[in-house]
Protein backbone atom coordinates (compact mmCIF):
# COMPACT_ATOMS: atom_id res chain seq x y z
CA UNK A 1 -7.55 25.31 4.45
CA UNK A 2 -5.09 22.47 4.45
CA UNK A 3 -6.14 19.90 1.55
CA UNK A 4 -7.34 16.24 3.10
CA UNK A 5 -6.84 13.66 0.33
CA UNK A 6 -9.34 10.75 2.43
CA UNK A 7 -12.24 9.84 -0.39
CA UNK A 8 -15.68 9.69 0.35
CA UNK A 9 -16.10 6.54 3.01
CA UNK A 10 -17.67 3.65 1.09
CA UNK A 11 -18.70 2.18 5.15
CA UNK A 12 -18.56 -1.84 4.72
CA UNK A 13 -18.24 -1.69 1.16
CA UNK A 14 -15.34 -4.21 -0.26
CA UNK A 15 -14.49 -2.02 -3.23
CA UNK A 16 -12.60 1.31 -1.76
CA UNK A 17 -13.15 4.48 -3.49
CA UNK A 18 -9.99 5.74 -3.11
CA UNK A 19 -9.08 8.00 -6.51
CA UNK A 20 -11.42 10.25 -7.12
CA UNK A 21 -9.19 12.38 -7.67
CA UNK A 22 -5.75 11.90 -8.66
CA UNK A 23 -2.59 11.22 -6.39
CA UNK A 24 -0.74 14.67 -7.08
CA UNK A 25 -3.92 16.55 -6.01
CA UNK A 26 -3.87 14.27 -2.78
CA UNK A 27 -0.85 15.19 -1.99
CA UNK A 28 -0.54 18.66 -2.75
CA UNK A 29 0.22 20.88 0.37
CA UNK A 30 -0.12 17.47 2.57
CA UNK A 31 3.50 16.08 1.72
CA UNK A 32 6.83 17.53 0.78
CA UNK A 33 7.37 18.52 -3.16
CA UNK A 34 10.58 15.56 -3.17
CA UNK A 35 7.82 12.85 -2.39
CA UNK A 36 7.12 13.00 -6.15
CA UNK A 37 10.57 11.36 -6.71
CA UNK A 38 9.77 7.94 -4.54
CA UNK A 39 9.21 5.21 -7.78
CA UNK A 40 6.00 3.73 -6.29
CA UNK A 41 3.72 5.89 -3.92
CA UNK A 42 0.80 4.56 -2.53
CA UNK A 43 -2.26 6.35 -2.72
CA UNK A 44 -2.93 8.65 0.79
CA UNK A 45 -6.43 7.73 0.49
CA UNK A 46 -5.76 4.16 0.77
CA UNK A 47 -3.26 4.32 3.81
CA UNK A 48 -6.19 6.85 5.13
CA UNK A 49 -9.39 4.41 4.32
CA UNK A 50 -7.62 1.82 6.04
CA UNK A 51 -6.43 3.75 8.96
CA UNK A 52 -9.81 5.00 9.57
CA UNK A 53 -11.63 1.53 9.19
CA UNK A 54 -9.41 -0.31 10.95
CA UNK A 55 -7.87 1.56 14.06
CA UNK A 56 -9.45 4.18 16.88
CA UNK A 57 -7.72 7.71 17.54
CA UNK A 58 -4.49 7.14 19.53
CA UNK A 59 -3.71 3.25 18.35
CA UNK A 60 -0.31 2.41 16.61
CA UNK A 61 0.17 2.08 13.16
CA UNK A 62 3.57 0.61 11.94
CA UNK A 63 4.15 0.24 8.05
CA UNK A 64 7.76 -2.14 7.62
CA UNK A 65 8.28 -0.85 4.50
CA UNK A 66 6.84 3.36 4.42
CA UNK A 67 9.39 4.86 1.72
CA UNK A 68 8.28 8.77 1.82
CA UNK A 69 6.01 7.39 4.99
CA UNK A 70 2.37 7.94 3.58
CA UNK A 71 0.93 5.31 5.79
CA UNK A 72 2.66 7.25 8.77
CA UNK A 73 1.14 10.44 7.71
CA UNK A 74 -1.90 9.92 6.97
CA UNK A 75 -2.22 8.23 10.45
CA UNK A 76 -0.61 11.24 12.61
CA UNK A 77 -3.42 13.41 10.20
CA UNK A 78 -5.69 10.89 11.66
CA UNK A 79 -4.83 11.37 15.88
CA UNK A 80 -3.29 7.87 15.86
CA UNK A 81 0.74 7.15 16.63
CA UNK A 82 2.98 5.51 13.50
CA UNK A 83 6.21 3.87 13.64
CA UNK A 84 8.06 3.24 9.89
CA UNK A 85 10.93 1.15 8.62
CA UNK A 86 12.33 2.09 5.85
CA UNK A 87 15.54 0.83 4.21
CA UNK A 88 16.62 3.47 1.57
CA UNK A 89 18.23 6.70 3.64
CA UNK A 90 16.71 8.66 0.53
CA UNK A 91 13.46 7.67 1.39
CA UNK A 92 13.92 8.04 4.97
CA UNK A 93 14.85 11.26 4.75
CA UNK A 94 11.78 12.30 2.86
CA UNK A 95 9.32 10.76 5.10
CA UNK A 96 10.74 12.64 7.98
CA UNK A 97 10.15 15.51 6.19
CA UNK A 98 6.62 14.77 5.47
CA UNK A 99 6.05 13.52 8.95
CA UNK A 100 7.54 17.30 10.16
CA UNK A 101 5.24 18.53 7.64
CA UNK A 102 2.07 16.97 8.61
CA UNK A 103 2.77 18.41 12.27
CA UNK A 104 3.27 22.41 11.51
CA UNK A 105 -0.18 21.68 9.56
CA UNK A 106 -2.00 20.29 12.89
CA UNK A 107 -1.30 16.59 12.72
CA UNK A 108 -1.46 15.82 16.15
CA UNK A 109 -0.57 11.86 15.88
CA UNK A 110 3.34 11.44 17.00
CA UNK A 111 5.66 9.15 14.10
CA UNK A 112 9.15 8.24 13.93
CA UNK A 113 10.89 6.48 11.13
CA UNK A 114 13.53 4.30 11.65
CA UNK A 115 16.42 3.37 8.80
CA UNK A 116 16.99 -0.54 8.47
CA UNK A 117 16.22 -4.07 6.63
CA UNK A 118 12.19 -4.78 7.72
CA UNK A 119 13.21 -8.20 7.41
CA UNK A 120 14.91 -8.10 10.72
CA UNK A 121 12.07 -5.85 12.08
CA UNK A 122 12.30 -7.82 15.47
CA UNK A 123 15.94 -6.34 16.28
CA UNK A 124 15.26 -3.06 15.02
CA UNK A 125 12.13 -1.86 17.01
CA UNK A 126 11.94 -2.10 20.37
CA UNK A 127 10.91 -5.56 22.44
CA UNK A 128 8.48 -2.77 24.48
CA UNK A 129 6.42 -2.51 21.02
CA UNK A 130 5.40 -6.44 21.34
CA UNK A 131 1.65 -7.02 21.04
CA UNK A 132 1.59 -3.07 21.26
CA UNK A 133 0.66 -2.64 17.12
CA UNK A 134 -3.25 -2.27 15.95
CA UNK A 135 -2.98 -2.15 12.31
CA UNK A 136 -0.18 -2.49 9.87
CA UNK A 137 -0.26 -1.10 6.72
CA UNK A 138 2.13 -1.68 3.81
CA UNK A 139 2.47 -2.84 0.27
CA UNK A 140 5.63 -4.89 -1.31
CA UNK A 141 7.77 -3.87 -4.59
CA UNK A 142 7.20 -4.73 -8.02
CA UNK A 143 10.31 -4.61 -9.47
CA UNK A 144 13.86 -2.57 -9.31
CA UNK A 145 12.26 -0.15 -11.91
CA UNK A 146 8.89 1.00 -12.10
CA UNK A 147 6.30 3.69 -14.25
CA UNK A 148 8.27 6.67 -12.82
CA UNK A 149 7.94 9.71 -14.47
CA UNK A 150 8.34 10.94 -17.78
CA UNK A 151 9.60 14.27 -19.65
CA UNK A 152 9.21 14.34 -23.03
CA UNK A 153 12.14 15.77 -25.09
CA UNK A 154 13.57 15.96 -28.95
CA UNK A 155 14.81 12.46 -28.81
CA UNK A 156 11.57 11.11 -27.27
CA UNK A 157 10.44 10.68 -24.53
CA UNK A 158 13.02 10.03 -21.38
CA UNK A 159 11.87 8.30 -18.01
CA UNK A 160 13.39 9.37 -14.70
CA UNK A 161 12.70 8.91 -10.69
CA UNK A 162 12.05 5.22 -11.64
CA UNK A 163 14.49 3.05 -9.60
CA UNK A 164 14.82 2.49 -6.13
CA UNK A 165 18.25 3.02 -6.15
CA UNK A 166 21.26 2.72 -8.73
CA UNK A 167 21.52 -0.65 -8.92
CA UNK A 168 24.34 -1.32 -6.75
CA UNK A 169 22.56 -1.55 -3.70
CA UNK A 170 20.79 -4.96 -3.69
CA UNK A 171 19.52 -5.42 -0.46
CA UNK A 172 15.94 -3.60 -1.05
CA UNK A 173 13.35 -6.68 -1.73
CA UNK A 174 12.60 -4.93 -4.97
CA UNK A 175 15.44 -6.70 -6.73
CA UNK A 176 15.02 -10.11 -5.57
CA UNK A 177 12.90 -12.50 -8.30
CA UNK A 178 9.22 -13.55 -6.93
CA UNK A 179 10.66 -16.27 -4.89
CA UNK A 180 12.71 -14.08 -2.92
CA UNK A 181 10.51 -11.40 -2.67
CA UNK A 182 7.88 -13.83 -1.54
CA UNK A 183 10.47 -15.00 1.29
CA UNK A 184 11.63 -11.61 2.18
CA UNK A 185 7.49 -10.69 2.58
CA UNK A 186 7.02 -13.36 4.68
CA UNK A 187 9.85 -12.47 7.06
CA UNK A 188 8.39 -9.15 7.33
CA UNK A 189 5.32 -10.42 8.10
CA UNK A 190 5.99 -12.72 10.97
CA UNK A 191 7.73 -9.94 12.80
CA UNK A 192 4.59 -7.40 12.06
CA UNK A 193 2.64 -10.54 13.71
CA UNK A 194 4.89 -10.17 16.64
CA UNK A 195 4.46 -6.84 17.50
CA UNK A 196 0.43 -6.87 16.35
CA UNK A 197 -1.75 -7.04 19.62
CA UNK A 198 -4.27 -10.00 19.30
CA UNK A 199 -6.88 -9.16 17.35
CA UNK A 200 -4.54 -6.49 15.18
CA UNK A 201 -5.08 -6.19 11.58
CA UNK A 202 -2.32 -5.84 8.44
CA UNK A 203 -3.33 -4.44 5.20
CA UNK A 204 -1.73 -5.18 2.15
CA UNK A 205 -2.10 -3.60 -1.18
CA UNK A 206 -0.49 -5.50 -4.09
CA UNK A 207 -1.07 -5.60 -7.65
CA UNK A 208 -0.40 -8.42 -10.52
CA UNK A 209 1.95 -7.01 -13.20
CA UNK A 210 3.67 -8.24 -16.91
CA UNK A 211 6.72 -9.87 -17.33
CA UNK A 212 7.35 -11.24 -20.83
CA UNK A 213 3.76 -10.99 -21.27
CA UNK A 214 2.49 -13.55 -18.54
CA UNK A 215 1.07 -12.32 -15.49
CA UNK A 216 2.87 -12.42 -12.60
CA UNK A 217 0.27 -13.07 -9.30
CA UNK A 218 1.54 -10.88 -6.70
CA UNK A 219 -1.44 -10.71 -5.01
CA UNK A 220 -1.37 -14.40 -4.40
CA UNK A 221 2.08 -14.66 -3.09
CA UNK A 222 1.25 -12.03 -0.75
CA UNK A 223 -1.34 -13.94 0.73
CA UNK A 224 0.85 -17.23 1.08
CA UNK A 225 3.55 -14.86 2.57
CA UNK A 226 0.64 -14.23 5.11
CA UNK A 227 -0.96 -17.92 6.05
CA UNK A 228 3.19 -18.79 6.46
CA UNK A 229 3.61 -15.60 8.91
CA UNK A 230 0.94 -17.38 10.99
CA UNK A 231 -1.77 -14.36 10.22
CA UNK A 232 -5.23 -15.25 9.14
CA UNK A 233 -6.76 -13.94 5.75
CA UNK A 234 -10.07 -12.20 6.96
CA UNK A 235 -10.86 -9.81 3.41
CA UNK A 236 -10.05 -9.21 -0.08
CA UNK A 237 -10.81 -5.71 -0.85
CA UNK A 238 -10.23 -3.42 -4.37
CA UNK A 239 -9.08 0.01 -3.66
CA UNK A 240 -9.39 1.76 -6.84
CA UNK A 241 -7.39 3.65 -8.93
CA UNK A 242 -9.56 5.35 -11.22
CA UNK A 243 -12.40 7.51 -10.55
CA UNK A 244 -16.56 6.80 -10.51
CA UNK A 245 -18.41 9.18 -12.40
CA UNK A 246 -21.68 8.57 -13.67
CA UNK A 247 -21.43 4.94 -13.22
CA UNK A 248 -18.20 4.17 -14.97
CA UNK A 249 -14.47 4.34 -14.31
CA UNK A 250 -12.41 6.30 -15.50
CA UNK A 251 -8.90 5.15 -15.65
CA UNK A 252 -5.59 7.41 -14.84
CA UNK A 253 -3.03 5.23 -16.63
CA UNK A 254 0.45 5.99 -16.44
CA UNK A 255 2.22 7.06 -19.60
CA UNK A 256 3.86 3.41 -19.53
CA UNK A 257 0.84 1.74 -18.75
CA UNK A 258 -1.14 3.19 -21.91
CA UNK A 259 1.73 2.94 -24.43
CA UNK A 260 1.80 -1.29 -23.20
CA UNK A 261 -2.17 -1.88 -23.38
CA UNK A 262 -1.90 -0.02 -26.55
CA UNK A 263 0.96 -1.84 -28.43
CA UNK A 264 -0.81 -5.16 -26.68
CA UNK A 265 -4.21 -4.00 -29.00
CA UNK A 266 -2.12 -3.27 -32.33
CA UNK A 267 -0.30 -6.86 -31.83
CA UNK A 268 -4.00 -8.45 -31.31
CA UNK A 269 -3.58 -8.99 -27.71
CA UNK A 270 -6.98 -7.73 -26.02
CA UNK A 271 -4.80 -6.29 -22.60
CA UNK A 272 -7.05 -4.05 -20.63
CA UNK A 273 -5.70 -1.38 -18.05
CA UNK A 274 -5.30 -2.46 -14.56
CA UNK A 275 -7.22 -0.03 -12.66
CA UNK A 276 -7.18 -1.25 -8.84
CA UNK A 277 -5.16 -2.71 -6.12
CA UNK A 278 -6.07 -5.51 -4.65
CA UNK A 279 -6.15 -5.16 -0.64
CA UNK A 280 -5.27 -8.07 1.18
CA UNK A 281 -6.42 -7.81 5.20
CA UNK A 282 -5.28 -10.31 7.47
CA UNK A 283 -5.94 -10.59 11.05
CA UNK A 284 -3.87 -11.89 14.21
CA UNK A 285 -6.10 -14.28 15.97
CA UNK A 286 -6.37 -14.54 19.52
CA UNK A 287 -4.40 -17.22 21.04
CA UNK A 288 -7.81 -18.35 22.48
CA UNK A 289 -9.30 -18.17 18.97
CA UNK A 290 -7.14 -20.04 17.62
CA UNK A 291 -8.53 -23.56 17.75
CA UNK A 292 -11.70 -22.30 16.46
CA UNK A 293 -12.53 -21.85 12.77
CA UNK A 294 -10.65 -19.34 10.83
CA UNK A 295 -12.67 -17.10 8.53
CA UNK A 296 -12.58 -17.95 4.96
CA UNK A 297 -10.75 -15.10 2.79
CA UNK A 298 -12.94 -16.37 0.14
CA UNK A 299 -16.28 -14.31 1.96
CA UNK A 300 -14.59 -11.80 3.58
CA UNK A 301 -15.74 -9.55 6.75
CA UNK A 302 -15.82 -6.18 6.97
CA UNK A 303 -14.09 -3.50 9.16
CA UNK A 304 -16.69 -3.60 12.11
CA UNK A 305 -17.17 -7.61 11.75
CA UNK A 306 -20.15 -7.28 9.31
CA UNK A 307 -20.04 -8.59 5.62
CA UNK A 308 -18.68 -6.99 2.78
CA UNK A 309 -20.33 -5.71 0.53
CA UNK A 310 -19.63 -4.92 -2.95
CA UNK A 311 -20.30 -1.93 -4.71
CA UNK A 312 -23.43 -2.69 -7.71
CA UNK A 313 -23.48 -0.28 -9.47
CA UNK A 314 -22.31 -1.12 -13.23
CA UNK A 315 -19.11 0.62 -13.63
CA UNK A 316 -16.92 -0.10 -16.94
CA UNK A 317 -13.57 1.36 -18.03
CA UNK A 318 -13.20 4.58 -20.20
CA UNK A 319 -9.70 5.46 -21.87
């Protein structure tokens, strides 16, 4: 039996349950051993809780930016079509694989990646595709390096497989500062809003992270990138990434992650673990919507137009 990484579905619930159980058993026997190398992976389960709320078996599901294609996986796995961009030919090259993959184990969705700048998404898919898109799913960079993975050695331990590429290609978003990246978002955005069909929905999972210390508030800038792409903020969701058990979570930090929160403690700095993503769902209002009221992304709705509703139970962090 072929492993299916989807979590247990929360229904309308705002907080996602998507890691109970860790990203390398997700994807074990569902992608291609070389999708290990890619320096930030989403999570299937996220691509898959989001594919399943949001779209009906045969829609289209593009992601702009789908690196070893995930998103595009997870909705051929699913019975719905996927189209990815992807601007690294390393990447590319992987998601193929995975997308071959996911077929010869009974995927019966059809995907095809194509190799190209998603800020110019307009002139790279085809004008047929307009209004033609039901959900987009995607998530931005953090950085030109990232967690990666480690191997400890005799001189310590080395980090490898965490770069997009070697530095000399700067055209990937991923080495522009937050300004840029915010403008190069936005861009990407506006053409996903041109090929969503009215009503279409774009899920974005972004995370704050440290520089110099101070927080830098990704998740905000994504949702500016958004409003200025002319999409409307409908939900703020968390799709976590540690487990529930018994109540509490219990946090999978990277090797990176726990060596920072930990120096942070000795220096007297009380950092705590970031253990979530926070999904940002926008919508593409009907033209003859659009004079009405917008929803406020402040109460957000849920997947089948009801309220969110967020999980109670008392969950705290553990490692």
């Amino acid at each position: 039996m072929r492993p299916h990484p989807t979590e247990p579905d929360p229904g309308g619930l705002s907080v996602w349950a998507t890691a109970q159980r860790t990203g390398p058993v997700q994807r074990r026997g569902r992608y291609v051993p070389e999708s290990v190398k890619h320096p930030a992976r989403m999570l299937p389960a996220i691509a898959a809780h989001a594919v399943n709320a949001y779209t009906q078996p045969g829609d289209l599901v593009l992601d702009p930016m789908c690196g070893i294609g995930t998103t595009l996986v997870e909705a051929v796995h699913g019975g719905r079509d996927a189209i990815g961009v992807e601007y690294e030919s390393r990447w590319s090259d992987i998601a193929d694989a995975n997308i071959t993959h996911a077929h010869d184990h009974g995927a019966t969705g059809r995907a095809s990646v194509i190799r190209g700048d998603a800020t110019r998404l307009r002139s790279l898919l085809p004008a047929a595709l307009t209004g033609q898109v039901a959900l987009v799913v995607t998530s931005p960079p953090y950085g030109p390096t990232v967690h990666g993975l480690v191997r400890p050695g005799a001189d310590g331990v080395a980090k490898f497989d965490n770069a997009y590429n070697d530095g000399t290609d700067k055209g990937n978003l991923a080495y522009r500062d937050l300004t840029g990246l915010t403008d190069g978002f936005a861009q990407i955005l506006t053409g996903c809003a041109t090929l969503l069909r009215p009503g279409g929905t774009v899920v974005v999972t972004a995370r704050p992270w440290r520089k110099n210390s101070q927080l830098v508030d990704l998740p905000s800038a994504v949702i500016a990138a958004g409003v200025r792409a002319g999409l409307t903020p409908t939900e703020r969701c968390v799709a976590l990434l540690a487990a529930v058990r018994d109540g509490r979570l219990v946090a999978r930090p990277s090797f990176f992650q726990l060596q920072a929160v930990r120096k942070a403690r000795t220096a007297g700095t009380p950092l705590h673990l970031i253990t979530h993503e926070d999904v940002l769902i926008f919508t593409k209002v009907p033209a003859s919507a659009s004079s009405g009221e917008a929803p406020c992304a402040q109460e957000p709705v849920g997947p089948a137009g009801s309220s969110c509703q967020v999980a109670t139970n008392d969950v705290g962090e553990e490692g």
